[in-house]
C-alpha atoms as a PDB file:
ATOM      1  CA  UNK A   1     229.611-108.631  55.031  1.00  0.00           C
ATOM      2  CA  UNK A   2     229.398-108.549  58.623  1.00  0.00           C
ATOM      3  CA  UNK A   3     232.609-108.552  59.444  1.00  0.00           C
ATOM      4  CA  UNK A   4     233.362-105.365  56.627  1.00  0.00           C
ATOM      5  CA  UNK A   5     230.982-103.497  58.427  1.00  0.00           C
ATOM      6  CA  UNK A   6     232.348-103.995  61.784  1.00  0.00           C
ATOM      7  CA  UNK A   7     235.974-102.717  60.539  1.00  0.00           C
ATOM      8  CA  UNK A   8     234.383-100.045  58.869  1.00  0.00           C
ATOM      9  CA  UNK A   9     232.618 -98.943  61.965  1.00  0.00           C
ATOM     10  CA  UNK A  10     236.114 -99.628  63.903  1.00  0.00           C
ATOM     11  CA  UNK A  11     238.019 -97.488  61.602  1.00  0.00           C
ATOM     12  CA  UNK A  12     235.785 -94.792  61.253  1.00  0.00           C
ATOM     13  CA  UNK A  13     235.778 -94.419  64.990  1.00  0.00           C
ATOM     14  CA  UNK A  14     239.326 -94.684  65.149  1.00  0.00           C
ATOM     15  CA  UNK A  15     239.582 -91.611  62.412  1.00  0.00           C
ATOM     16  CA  UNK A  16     237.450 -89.306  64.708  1.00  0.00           C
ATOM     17  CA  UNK A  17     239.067 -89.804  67.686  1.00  0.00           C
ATOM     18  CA  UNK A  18     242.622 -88.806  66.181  1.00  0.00           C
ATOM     19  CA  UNK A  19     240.947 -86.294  64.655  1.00  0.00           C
ATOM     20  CA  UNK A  20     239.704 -84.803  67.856  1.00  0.00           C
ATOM     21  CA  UNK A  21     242.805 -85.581  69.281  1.00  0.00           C
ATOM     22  CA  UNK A  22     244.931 -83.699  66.913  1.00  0.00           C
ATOM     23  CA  UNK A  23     242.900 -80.965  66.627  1.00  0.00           C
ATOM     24  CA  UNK A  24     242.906 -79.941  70.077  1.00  0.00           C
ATOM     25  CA  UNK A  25     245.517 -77.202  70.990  1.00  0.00           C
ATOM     26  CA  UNK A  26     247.393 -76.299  74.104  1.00  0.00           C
ATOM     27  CA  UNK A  27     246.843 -72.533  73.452  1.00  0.00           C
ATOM     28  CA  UNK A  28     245.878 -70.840  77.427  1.00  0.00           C
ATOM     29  CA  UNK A  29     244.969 -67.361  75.868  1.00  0.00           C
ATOM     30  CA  UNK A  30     242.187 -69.060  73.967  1.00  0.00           C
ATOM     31  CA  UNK A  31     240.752 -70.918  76.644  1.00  0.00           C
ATOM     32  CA  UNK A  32     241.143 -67.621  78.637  1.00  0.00           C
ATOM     33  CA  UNK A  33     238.960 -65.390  76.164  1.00  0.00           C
ATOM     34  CA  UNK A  34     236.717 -68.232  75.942  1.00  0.00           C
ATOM     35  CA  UNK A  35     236.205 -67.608  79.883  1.00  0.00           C
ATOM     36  CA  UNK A  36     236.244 -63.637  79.242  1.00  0.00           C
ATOM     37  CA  UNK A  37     233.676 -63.720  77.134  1.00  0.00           C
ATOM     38  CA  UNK A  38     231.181 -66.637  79.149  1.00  0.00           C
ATOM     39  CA  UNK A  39     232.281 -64.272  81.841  1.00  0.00           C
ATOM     40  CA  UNK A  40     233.617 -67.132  83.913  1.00  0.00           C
ATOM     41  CA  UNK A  41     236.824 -66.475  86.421  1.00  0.00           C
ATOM     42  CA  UNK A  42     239.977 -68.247  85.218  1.00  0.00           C
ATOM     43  CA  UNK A  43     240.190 -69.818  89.044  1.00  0.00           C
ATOM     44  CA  UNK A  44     238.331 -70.787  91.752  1.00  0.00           C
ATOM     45  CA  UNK A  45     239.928 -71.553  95.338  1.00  0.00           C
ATOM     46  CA  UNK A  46     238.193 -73.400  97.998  1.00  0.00           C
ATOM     47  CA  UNK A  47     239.317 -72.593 101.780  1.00  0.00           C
ATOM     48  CA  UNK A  48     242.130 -70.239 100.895  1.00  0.00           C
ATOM     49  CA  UNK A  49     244.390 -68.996 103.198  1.00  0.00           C
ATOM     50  CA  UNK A  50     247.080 -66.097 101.835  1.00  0.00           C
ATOM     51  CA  UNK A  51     249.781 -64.833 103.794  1.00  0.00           C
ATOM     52  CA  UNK A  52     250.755 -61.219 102.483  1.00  0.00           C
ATOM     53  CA  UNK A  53     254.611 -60.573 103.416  1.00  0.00           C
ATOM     54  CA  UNK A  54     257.185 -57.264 102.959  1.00  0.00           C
ATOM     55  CA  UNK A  55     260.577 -57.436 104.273  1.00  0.00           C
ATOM     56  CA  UNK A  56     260.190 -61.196 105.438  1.00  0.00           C
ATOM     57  CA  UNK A  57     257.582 -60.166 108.033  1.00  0.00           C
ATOM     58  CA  UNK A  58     253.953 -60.617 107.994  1.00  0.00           C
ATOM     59  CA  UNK A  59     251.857 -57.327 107.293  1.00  0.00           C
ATOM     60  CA  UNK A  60     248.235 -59.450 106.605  1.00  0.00           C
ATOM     61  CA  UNK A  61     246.543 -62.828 106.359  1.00  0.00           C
ATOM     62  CA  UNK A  62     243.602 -62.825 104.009  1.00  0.00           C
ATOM     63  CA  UNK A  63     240.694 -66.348 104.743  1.00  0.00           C
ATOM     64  CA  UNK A  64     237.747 -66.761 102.891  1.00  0.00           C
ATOM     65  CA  UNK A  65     236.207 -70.095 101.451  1.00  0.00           C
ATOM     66  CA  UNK A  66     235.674 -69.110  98.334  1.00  0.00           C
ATOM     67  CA  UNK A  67     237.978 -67.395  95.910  1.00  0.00           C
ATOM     68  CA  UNK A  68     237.014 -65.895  92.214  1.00  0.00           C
ATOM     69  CA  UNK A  69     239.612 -65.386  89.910  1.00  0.00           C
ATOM     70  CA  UNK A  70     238.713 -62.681  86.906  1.00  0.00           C
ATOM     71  CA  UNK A  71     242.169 -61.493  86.785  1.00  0.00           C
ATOM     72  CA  UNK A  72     241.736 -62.689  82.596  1.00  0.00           C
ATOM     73  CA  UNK A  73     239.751 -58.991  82.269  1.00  0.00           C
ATOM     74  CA  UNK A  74     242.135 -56.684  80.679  1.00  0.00           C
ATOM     75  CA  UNK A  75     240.456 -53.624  81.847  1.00  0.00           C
ATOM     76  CA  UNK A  76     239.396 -54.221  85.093  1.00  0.00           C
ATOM     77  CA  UNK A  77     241.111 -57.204  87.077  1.00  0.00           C
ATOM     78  CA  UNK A  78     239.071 -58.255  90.423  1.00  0.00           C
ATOM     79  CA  UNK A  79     238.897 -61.120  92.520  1.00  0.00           C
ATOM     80  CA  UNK A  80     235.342 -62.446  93.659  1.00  0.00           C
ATOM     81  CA  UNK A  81     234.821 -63.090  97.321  1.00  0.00           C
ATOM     82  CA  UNK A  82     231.103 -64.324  97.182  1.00  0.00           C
ATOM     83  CA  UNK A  83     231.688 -66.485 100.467  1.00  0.00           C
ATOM     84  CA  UNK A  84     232.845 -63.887 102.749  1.00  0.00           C
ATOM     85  CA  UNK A  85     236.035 -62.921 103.375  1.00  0.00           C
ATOM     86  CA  UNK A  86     237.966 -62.094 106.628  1.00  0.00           C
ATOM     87  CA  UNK A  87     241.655 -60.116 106.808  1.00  0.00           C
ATOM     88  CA  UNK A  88     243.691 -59.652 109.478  1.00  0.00           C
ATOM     89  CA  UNK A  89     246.283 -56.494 108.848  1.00  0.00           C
ATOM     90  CA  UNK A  90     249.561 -56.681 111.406  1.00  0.00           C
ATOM     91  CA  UNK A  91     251.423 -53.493 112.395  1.00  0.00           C
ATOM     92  CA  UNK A  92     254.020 -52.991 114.735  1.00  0.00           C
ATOM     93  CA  UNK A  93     255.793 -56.400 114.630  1.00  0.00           C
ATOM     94  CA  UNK A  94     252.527 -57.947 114.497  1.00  0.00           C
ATOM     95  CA  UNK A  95     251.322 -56.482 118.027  1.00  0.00           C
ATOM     96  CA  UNK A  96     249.028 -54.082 116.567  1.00  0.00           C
ATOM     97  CA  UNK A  97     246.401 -55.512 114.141  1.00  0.00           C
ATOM     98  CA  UNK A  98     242.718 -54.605 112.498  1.00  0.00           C
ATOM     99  CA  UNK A  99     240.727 -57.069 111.689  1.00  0.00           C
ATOM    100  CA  UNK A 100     238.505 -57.072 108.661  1.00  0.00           C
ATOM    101  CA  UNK A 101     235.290 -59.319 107.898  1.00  0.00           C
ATOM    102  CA  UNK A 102     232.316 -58.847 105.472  1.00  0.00           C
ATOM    103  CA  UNK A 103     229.832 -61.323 103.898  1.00  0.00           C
ATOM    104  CA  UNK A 104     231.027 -60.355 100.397  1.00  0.00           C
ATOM    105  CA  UNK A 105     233.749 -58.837  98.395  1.00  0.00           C
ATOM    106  CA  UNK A 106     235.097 -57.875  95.479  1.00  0.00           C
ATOM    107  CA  UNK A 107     238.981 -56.984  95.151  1.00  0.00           C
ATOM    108  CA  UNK A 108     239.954 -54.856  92.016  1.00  0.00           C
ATOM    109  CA  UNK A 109     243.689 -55.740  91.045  1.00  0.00           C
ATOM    110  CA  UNK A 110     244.655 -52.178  89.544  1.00  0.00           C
ATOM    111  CA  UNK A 111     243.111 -49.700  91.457  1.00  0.00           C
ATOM    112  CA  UNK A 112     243.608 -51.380  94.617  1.00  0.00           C
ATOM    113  CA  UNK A 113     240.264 -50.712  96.042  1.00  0.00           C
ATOM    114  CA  UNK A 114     238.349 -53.345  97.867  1.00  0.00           C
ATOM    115  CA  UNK A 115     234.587 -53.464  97.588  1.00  0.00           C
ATOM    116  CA  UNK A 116     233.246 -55.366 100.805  1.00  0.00           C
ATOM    117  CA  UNK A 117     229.293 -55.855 101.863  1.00  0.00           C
ATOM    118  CA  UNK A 118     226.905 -57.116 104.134  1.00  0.00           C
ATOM    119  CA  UNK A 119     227.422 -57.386 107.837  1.00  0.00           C
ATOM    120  CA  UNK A 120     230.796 -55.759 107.353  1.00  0.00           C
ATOM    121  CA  UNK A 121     233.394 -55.589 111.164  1.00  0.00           C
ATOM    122  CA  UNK A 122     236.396 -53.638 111.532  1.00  0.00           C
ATOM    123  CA  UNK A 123     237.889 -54.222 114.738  1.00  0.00           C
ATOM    124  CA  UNK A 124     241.281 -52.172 116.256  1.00  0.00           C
ATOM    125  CA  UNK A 125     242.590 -54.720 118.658  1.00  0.00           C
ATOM    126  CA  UNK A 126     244.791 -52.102 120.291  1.00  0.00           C
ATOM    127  CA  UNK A 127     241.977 -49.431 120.616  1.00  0.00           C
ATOM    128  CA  UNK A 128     239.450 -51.815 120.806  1.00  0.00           C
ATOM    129  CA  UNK A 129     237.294 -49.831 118.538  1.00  0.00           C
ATOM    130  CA  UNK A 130     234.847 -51.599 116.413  1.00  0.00           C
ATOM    131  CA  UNK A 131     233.357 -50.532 113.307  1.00  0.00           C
ATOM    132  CA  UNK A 132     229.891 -52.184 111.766  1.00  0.00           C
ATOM    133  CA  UNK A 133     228.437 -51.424 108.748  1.00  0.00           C
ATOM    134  CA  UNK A 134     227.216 -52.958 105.149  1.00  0.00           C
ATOM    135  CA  UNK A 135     229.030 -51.253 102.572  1.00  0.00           C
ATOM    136  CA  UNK A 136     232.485 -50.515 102.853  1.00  0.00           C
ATOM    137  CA  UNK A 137     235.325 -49.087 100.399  1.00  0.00           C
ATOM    138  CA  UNK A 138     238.867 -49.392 100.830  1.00  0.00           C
ATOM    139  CA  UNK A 139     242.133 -47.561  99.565  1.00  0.00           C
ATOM    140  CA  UNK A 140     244.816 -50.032 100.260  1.00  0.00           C
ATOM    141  CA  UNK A 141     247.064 -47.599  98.757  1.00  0.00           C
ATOM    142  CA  UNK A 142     246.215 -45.316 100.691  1.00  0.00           C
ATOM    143  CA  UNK A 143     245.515 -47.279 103.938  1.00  0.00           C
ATOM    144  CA  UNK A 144     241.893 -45.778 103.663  1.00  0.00           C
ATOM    145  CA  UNK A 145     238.064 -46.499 104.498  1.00  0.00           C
ATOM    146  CA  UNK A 146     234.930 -45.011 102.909  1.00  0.00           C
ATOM    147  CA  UNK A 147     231.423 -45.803 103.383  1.00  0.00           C
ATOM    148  CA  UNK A 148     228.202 -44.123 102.770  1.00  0.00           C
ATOM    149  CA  UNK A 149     225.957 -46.413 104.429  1.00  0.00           C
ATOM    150  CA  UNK A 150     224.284 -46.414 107.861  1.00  0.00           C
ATOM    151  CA  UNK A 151     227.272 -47.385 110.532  1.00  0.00           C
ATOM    152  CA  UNK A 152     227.874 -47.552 114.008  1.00  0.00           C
ATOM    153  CA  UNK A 153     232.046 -46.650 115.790  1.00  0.00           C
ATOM    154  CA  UNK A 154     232.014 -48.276 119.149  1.00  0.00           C
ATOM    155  CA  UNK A 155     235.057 -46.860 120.788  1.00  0.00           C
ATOM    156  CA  UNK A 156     235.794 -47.238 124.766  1.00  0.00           C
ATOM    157  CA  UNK A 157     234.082 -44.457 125.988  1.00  0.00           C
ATOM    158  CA  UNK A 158     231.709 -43.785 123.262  1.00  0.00           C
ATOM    159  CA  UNK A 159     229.354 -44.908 120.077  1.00  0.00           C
ATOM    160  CA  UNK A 160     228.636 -42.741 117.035  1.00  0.00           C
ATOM    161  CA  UNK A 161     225.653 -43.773 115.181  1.00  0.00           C
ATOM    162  CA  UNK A 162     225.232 -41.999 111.272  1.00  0.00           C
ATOM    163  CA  UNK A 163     224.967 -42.301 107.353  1.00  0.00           C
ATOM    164  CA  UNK A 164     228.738 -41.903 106.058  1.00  0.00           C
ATOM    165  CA  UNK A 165     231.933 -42.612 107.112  1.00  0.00           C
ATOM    166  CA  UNK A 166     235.328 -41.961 106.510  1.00  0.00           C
ATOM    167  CA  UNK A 167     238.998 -42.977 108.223  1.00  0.00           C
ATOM    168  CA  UNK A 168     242.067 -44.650 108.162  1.00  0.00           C
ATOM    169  CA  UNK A 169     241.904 -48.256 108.169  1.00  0.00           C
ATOM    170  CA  UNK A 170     243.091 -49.070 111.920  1.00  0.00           C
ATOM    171  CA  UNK A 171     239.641 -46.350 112.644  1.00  0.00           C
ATOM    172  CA  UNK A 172     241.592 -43.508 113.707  1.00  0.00           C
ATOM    173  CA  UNK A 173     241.487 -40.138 112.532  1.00  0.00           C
ATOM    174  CA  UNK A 174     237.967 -40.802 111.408  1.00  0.00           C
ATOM    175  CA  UNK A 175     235.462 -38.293 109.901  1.00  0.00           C
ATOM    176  CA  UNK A 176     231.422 -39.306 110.824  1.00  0.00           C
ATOM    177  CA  UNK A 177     228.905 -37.600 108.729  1.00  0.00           C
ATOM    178  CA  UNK A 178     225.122 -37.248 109.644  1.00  0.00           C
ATOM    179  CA  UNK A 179     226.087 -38.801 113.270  1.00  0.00           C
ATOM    180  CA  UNK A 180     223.697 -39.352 116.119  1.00  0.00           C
ATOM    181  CA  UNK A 181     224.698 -40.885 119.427  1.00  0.00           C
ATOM    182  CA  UNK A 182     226.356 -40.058 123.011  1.00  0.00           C
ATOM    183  CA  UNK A 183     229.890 -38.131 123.154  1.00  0.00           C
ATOM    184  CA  UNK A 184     232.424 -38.122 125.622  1.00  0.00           C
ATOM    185  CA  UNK A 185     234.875 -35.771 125.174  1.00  0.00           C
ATOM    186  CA  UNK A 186     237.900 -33.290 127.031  1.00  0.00           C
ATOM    187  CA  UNK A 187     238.895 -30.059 126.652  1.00  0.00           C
ATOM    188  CA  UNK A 188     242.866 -29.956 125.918  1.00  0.00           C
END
């Protein structure tokens, strides 16, 4: 009797594990709904480093050490940031460059646009112009920052002080709003 009941517990056990076996599929789209819809990213990256190349030469490096992947979102693709980030954008052969950090960001896949907060730097190396702030947008279609936040542009000569901000993203050609702070400037 003993024995029955010990091949009967064998074989039963035997049944459900190729019957979990079997019945698990190798299908990625319904793993990746699952995640849609438990809102969890498809990836995660630990101390990522990205090189960003055109032409064979490198325009940007991108560090952060932590990397969201929600690119399984069919209307609005992003990429999580939620341990800082910091990019470095080359120009000129790699002479010029901007650097970029922030304690937070998200990256939206279609549009382009970069959300990045808290204690957000923009630094022109060439200018040496320096940017602070804790809410930034950016256009990298356009090559273009926005911010309605408090900042403060430290050029050379100079630092503006105000609530809204807009310029290209090497910090030229900028336009302050509600600014405070001392001016130096020439009559051409």
């Amino acid at each position: 009797m003993r024995n029955i009941l010990k091949i009967l517990i064998k074989s039963t056990t035997v049944f459900s594990i190729t019957v979990v076996l079997f019945s698990c599929s190798n299908n990625s789209q319904k793993a990746r709904d699952f995640l849609k819809d438990k809102n969890l990213p498809v990836g995660k990256s630990r101390d990522a480093f990205h090189i960003y190349k055109d032409s064979g030469r490198i325009t940007s490096k991108l560090e952060t050490s932590l990397m969201l992947d929600f690119s399984n979102r069919t209307e609005h693709p992003y990429n999580e940031f939620p341990a800082g980030i910091k990019i470095i954008n080359f120009e000129n052969k790699g002479l010029d460059s901007v650097t970029i950090t922030g304690d937070y960001a998200l990256s939206y896949a279609k549009t382009s646009i970069s959300e990045i907060k808290g204690n957000v730097v923009v630094v022109n190396h060439t200018d040496l112009s320096r940017l602070e702030t804790e809410e930034l947008f950016w256009d990298q279609k356009t090559n273009y920052f926005v911010s309605e936040t408090a900042f403060s542009l430290m050029k050379q000569n100079d630092t503006i002080y105000g609530i809204g901000f807009e310029s290209k993203d090497d910090l030229t050609k900028h336009l302050a709003k509600k600014t405070t702070g001392k001016l130096e400037t020439s009559e051409e």
